[in-house]
PDB file of N, CA and C in Angstrom:
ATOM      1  N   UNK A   1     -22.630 -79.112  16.856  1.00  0.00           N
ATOM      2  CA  UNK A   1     -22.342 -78.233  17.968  1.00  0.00           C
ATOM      3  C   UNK A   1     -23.393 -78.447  19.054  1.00  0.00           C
ATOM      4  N   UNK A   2     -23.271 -78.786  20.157  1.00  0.00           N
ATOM      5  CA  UNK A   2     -23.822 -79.139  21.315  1.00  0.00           C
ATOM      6  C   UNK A   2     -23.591 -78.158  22.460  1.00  0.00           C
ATOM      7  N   UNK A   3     -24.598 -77.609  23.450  1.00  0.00           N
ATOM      8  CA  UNK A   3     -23.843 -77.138  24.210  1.00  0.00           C
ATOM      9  C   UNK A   3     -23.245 -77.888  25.095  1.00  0.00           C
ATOM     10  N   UNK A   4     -22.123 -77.209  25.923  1.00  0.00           N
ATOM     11  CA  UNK A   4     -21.392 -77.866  26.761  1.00  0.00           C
ATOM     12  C   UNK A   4     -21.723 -77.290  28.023  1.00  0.00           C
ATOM     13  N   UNK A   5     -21.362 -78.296  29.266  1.00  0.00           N
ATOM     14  CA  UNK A   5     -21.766 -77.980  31.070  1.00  0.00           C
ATOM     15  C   UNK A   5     -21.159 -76.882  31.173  1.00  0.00           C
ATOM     16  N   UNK A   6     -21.997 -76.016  31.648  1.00  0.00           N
ATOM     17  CA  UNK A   6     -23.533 -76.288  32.660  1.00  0.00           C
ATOM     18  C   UNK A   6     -24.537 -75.906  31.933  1.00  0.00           C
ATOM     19  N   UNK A   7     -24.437 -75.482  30.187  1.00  0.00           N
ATOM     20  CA  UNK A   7     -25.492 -75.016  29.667  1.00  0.00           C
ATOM     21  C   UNK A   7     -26.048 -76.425  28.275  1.00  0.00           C
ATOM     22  N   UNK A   8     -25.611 -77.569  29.008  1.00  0.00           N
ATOM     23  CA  UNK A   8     -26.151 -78.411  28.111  1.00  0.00           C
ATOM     24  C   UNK A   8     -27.703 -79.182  28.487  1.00  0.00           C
ATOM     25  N   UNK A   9     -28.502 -78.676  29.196  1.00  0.00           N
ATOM     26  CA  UNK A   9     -29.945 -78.739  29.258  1.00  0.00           C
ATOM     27  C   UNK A   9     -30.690 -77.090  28.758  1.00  0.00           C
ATOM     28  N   UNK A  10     -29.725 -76.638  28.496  1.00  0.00           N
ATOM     29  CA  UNK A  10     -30.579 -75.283  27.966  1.00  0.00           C
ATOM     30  C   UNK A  10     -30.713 -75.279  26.491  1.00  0.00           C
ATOM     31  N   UNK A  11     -32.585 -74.942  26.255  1.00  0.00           N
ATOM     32  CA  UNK A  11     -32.173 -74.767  24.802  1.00  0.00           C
ATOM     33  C   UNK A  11     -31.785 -73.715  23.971  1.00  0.00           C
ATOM     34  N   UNK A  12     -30.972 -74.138  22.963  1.00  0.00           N
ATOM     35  CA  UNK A  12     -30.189 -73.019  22.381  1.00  0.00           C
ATOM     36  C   UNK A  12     -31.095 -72.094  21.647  1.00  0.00           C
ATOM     37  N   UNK A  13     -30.894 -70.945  21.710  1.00  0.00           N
ATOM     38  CA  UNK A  13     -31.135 -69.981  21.477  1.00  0.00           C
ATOM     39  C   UNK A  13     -30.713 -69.484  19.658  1.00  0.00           C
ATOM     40  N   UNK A  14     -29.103 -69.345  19.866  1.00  0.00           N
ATOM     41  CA  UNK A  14     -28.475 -69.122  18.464  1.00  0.00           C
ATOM     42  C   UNK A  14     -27.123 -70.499  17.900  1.00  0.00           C
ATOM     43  N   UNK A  15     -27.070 -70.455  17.183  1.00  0.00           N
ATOM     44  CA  UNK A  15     -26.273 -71.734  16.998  1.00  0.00           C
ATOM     45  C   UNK A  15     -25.417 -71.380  15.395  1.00  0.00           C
ATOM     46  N   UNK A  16     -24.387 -70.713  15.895  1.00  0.00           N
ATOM     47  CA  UNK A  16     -23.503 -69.893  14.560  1.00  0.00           C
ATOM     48  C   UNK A  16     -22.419 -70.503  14.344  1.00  0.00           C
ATOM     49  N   UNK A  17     -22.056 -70.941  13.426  1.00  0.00           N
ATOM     50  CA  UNK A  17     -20.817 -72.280  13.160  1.00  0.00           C
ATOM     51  C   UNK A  17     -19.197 -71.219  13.614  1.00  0.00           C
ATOM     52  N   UNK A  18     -19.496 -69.746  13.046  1.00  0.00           N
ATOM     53  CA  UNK A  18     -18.630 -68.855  13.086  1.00  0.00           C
ATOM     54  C   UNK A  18     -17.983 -68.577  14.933  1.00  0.00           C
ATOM     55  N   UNK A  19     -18.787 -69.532  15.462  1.00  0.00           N
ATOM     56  CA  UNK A  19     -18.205 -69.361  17.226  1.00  0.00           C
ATOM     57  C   UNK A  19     -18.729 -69.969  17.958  1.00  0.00           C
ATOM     58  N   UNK A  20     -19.864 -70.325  18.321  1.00  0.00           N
ATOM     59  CA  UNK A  20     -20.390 -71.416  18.565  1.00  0.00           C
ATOM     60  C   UNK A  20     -22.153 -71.285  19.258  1.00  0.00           C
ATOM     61  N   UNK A  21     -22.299 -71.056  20.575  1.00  0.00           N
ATOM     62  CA  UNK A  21     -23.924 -71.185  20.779  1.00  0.00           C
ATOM     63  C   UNK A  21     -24.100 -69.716  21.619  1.00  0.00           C
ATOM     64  N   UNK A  22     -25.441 -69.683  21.735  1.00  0.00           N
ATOM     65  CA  UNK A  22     -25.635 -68.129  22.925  1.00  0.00           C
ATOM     66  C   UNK A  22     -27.005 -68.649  22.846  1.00  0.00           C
ATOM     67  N   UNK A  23     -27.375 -67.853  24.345  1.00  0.00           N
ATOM     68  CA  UNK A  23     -28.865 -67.890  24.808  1.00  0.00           C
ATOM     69  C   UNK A  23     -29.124 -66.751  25.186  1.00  0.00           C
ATOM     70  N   UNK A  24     -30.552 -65.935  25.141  1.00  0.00           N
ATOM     71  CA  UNK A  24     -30.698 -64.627  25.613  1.00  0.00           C
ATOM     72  C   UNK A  24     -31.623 -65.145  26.924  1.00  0.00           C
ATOM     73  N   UNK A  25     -32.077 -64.369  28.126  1.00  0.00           N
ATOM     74  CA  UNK A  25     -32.793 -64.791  28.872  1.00  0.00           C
ATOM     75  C   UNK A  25     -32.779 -63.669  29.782  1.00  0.00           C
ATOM     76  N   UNK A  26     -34.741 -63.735  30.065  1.00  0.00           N
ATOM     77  CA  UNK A  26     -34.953 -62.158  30.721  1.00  0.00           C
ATOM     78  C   UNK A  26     -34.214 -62.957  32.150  1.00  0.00           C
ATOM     79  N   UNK A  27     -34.329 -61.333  33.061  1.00  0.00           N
ATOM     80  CA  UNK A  27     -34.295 -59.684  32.096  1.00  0.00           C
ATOM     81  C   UNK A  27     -32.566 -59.568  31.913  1.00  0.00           C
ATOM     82  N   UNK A  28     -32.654 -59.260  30.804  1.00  0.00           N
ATOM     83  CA  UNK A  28     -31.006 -58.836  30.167  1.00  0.00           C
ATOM     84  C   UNK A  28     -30.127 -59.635  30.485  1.00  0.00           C
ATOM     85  N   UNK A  29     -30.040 -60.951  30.220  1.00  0.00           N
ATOM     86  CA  UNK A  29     -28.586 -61.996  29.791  1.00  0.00           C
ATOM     87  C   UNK A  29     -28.212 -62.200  28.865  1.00  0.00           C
ATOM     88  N   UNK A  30     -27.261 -61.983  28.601  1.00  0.00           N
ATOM     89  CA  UNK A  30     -26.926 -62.753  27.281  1.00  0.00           C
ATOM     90  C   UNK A  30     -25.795 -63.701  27.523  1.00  0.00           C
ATOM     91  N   UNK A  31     -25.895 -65.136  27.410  1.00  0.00           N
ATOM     92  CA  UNK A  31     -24.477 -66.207  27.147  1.00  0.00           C
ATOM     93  C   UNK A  31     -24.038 -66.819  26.011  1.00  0.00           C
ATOM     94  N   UNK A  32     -22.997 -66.668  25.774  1.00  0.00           N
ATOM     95  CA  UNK A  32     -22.207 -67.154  24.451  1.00  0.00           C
ATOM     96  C   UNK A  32     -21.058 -68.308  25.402  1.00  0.00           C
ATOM     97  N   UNK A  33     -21.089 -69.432  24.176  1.00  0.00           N
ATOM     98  CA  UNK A  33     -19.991 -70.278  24.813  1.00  0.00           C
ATOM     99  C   UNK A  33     -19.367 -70.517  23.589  1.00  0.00           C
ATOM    100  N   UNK A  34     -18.090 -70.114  23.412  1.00  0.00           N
ATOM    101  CA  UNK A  34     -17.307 -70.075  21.916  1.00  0.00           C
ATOM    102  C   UNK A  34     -17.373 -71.764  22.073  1.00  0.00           C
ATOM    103  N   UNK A  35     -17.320 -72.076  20.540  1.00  0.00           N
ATOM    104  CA  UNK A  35     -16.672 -73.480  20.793  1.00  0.00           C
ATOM    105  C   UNK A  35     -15.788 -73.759  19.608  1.00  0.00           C
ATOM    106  N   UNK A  36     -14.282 -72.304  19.786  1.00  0.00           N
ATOM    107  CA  UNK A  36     -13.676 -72.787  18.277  1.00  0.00           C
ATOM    108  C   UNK A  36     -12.162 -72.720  19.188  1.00  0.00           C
ATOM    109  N   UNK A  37     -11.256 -73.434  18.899  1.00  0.00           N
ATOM    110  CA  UNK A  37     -10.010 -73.412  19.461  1.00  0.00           C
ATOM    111  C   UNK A  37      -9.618 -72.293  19.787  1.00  0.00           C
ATOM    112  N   UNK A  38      -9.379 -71.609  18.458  1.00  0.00           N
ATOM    113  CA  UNK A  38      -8.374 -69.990  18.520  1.00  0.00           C
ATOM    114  C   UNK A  38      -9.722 -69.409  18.366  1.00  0.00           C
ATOM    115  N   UNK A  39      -9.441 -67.789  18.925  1.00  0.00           N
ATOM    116  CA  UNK A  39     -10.334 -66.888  18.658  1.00  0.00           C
ATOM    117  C   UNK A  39      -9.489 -66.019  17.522  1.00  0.00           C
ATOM    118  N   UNK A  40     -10.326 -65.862  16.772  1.00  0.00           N
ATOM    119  CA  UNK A  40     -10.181 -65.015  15.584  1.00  0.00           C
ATOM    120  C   UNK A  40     -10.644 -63.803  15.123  1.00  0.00           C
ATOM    121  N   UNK A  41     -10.669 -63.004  14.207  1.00  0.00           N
ATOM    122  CA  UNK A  41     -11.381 -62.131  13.753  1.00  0.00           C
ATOM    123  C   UNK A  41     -12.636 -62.037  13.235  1.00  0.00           C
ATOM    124  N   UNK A  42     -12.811 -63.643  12.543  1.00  0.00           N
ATOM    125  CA  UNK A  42     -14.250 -63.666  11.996  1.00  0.00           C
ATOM    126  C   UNK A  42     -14.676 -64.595  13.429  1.00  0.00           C
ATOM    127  N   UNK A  43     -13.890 -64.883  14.562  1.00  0.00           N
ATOM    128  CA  UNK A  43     -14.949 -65.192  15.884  1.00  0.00           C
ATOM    129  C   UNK A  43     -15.575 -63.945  16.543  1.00  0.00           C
ATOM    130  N   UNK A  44     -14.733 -63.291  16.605  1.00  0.00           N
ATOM    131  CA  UNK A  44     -15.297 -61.951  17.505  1.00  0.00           C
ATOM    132  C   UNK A  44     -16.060 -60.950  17.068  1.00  0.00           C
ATOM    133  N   UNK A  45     -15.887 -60.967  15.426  1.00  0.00           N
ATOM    134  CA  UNK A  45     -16.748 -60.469  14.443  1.00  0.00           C
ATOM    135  C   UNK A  45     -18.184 -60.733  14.441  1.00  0.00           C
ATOM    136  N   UNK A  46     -18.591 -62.074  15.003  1.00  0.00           N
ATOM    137  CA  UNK A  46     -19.546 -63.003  14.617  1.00  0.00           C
ATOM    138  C   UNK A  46     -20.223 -63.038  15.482  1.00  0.00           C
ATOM    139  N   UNK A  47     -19.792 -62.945  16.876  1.00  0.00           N
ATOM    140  CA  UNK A  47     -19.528 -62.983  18.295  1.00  0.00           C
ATOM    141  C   UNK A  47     -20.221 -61.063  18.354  1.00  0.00           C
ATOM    142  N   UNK A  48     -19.678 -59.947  17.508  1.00  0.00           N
ATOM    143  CA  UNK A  48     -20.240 -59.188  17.987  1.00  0.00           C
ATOM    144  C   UNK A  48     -21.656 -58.922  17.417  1.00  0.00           C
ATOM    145  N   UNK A  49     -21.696 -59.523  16.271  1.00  0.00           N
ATOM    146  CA  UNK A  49     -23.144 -59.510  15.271  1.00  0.00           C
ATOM    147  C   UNK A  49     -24.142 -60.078  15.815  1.00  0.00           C
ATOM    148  N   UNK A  50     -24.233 -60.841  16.974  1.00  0.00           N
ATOM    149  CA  UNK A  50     -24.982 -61.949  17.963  1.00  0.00           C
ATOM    150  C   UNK A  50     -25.078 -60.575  18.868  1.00  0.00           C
ATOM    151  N   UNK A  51     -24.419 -60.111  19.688  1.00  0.00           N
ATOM    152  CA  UNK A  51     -24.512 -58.789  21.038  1.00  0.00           C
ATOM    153  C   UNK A  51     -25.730 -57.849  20.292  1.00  0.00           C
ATOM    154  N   UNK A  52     -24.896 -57.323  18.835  1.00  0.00           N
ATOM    155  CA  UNK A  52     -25.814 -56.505  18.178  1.00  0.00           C
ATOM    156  C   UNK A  52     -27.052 -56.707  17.929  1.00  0.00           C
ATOM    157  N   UNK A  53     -27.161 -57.671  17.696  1.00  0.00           N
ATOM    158  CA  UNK A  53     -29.204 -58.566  17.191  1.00  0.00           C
ATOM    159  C   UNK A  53     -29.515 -58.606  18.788  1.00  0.00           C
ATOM    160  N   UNK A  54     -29.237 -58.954  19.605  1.00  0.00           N
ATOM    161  CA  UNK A  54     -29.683 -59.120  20.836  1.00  0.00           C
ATOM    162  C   UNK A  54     -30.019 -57.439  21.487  1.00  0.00           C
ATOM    163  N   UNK A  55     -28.818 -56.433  21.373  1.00  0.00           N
ATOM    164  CA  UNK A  55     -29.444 -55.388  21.992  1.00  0.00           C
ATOM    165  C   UNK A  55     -30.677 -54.330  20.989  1.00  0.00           C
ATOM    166  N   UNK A  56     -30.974 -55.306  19.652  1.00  0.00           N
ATOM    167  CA  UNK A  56     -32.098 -54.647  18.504  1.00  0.00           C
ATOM    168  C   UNK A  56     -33.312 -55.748  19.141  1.00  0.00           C
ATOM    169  N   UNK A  57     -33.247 -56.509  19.167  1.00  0.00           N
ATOM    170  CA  UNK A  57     -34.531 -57.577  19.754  1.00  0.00           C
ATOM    171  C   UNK A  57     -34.537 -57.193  20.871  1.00  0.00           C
ATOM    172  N   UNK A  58     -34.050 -57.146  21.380  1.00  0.00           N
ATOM    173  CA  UNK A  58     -34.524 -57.417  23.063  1.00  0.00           C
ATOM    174  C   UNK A  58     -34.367 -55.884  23.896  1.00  0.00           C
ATOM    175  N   UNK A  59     -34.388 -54.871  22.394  1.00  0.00           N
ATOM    176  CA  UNK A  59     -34.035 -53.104  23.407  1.00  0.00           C
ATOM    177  C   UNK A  59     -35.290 -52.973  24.217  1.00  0.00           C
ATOM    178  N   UNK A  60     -36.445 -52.951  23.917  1.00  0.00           N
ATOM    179  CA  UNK A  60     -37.661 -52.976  25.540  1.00  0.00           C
ATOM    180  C   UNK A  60     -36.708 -53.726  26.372  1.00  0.00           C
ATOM    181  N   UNK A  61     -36.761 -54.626  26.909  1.00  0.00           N
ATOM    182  CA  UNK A  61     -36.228 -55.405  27.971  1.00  0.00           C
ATOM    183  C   UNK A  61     -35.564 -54.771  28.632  1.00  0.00           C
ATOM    184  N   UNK A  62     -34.312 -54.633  27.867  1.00  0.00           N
ATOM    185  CA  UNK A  62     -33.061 -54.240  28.393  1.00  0.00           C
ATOM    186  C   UNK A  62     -33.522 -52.685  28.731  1.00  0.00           C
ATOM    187  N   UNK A  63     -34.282 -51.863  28.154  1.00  0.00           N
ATOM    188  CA  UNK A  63     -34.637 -50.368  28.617  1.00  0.00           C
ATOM    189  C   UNK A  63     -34.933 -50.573  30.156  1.00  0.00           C
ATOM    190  N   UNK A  64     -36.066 -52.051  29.825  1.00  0.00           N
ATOM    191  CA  UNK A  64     -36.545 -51.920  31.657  1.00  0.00           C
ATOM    192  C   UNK A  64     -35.647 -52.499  32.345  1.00  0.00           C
ATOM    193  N   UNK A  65     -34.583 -52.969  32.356  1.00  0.00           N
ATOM    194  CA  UNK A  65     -33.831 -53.630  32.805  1.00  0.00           C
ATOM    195  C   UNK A  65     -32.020 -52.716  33.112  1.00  0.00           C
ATOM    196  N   UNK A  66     -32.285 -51.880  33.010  1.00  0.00           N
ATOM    197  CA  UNK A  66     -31.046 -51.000  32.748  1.00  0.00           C
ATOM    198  C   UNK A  66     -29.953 -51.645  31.560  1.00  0.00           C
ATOM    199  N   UNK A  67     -29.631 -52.893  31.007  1.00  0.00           N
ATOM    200  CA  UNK A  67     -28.675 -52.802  29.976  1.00  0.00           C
ATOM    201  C   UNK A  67     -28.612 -54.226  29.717  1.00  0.00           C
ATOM    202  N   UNK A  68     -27.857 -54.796  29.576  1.00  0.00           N
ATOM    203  CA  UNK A  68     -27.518 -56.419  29.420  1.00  0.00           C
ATOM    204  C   UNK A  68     -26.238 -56.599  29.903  1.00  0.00           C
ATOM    205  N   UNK A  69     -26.413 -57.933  30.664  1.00  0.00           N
ATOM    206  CA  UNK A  69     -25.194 -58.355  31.225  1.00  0.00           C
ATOM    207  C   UNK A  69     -24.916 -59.389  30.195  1.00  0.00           C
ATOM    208  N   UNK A  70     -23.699 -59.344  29.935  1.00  0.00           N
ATOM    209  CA  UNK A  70     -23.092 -60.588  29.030  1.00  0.00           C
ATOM    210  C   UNK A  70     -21.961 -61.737  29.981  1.00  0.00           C
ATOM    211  N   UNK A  71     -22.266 -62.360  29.859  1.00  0.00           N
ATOM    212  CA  UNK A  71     -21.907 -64.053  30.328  1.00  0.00           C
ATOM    213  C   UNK A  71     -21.192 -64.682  28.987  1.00  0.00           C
ATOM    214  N   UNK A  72     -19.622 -64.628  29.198  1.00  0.00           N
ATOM    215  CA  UNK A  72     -18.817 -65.812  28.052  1.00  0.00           C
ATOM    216  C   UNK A  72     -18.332 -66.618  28.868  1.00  0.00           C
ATOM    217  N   UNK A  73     -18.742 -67.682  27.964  1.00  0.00           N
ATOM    218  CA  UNK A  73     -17.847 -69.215  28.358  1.00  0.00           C
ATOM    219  C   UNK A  73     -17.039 -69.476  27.911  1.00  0.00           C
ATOM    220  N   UNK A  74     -15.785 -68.968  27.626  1.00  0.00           N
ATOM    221  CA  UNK A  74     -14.835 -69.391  26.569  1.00  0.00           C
ATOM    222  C   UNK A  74     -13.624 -70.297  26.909  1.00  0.00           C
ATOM    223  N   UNK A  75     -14.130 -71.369  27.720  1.00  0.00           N
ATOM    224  CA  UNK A  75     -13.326 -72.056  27.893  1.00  0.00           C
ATOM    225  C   UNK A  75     -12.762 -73.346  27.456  1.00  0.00           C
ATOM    226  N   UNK A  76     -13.572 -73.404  25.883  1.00  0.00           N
ATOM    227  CA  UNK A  76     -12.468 -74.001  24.898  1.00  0.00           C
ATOM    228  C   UNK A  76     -12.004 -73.571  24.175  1.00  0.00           C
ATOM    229  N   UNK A  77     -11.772 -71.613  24.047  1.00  0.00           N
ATOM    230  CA  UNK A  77     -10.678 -71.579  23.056  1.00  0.00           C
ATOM    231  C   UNK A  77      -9.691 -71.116  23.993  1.00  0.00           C
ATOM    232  N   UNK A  78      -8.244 -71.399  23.252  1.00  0.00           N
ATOM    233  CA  UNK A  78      -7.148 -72.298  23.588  1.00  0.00           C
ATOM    234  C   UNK A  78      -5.910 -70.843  23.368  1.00  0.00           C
ATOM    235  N   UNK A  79      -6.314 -70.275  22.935  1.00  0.00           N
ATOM    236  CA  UNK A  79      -5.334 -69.380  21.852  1.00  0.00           C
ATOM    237  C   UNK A  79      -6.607 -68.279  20.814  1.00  0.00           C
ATOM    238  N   UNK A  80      -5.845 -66.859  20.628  1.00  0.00           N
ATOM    239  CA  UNK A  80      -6.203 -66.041  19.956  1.00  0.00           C
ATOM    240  C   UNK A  80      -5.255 -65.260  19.107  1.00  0.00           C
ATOM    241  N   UNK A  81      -5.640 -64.876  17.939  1.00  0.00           N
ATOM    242  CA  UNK A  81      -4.771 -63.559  17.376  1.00  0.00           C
ATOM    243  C   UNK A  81      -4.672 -62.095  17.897  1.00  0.00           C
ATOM    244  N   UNK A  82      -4.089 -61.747  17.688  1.00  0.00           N
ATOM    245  CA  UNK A  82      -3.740 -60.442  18.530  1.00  0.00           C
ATOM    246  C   UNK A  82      -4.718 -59.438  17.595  1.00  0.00           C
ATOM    247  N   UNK A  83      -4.980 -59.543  16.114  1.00  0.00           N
ATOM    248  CA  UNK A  83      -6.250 -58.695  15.555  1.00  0.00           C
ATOM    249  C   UNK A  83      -7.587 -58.937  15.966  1.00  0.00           C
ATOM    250  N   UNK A  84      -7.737 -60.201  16.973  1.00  0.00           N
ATOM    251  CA  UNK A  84      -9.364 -60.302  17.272  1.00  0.00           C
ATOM    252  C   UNK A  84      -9.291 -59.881  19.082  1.00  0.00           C
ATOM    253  N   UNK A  85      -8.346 -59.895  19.321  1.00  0.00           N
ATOM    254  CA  UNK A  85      -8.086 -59.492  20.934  1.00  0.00           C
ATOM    255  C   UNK A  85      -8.285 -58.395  20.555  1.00  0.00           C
ATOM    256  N   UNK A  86      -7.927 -57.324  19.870  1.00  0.00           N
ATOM    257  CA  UNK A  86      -7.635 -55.486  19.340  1.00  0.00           C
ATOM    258  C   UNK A  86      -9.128 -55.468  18.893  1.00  0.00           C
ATOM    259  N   UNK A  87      -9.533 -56.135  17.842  1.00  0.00           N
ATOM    260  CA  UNK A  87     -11.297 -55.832  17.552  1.00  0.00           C
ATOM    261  C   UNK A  87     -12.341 -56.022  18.650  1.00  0.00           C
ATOM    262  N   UNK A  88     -11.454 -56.958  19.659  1.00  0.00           N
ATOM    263  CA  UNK A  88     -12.996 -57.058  20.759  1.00  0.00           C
ATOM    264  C   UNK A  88     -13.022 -56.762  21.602  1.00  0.00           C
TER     265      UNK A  88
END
């Protein structure tokens, strides 16, 4: 798993086979770039367990920062199930 343009000089941050890469970066970003065809239940699942660790690590920040903005790249998956569209 590599990232893909425009975040392929950045280094990765998290690297979860279950969806693909994310980077956190002050104050309060967070980017995820799925890299699985369909989105699924165990993507968005996996996908939210990454948001969750990020707003437990990084809660100073984000206190001074009013919240986190989230940034998805999901522009290689292709197709989703309608139970991971409803979970996320």
């Amino acid at each position: 798993m590599k990232p893909l343009p425009p975040f392929q000089t950045w280094p990765v941050h998290l690297r979860d086979p279950r969806f693909g890469l994310a980077w956190y970066t002050r104050p309060g970003v967070f980017v995820n770039q799925i890299q699985k065809k369909r989105g699924t239940v165990e993507v968005a699942s996996a996908l939210h367990d990454a948001i969750d660790h990020v707003l437990e690590w990084q809660a100073e920040d984000l206190r001074e920062h009013g919240g986190l903005l989230i940034i998805h790249d999901w522009r290689e998956m292709r197709s989703y199930d309608s139970e991971a569209r409803s979970l996320y």
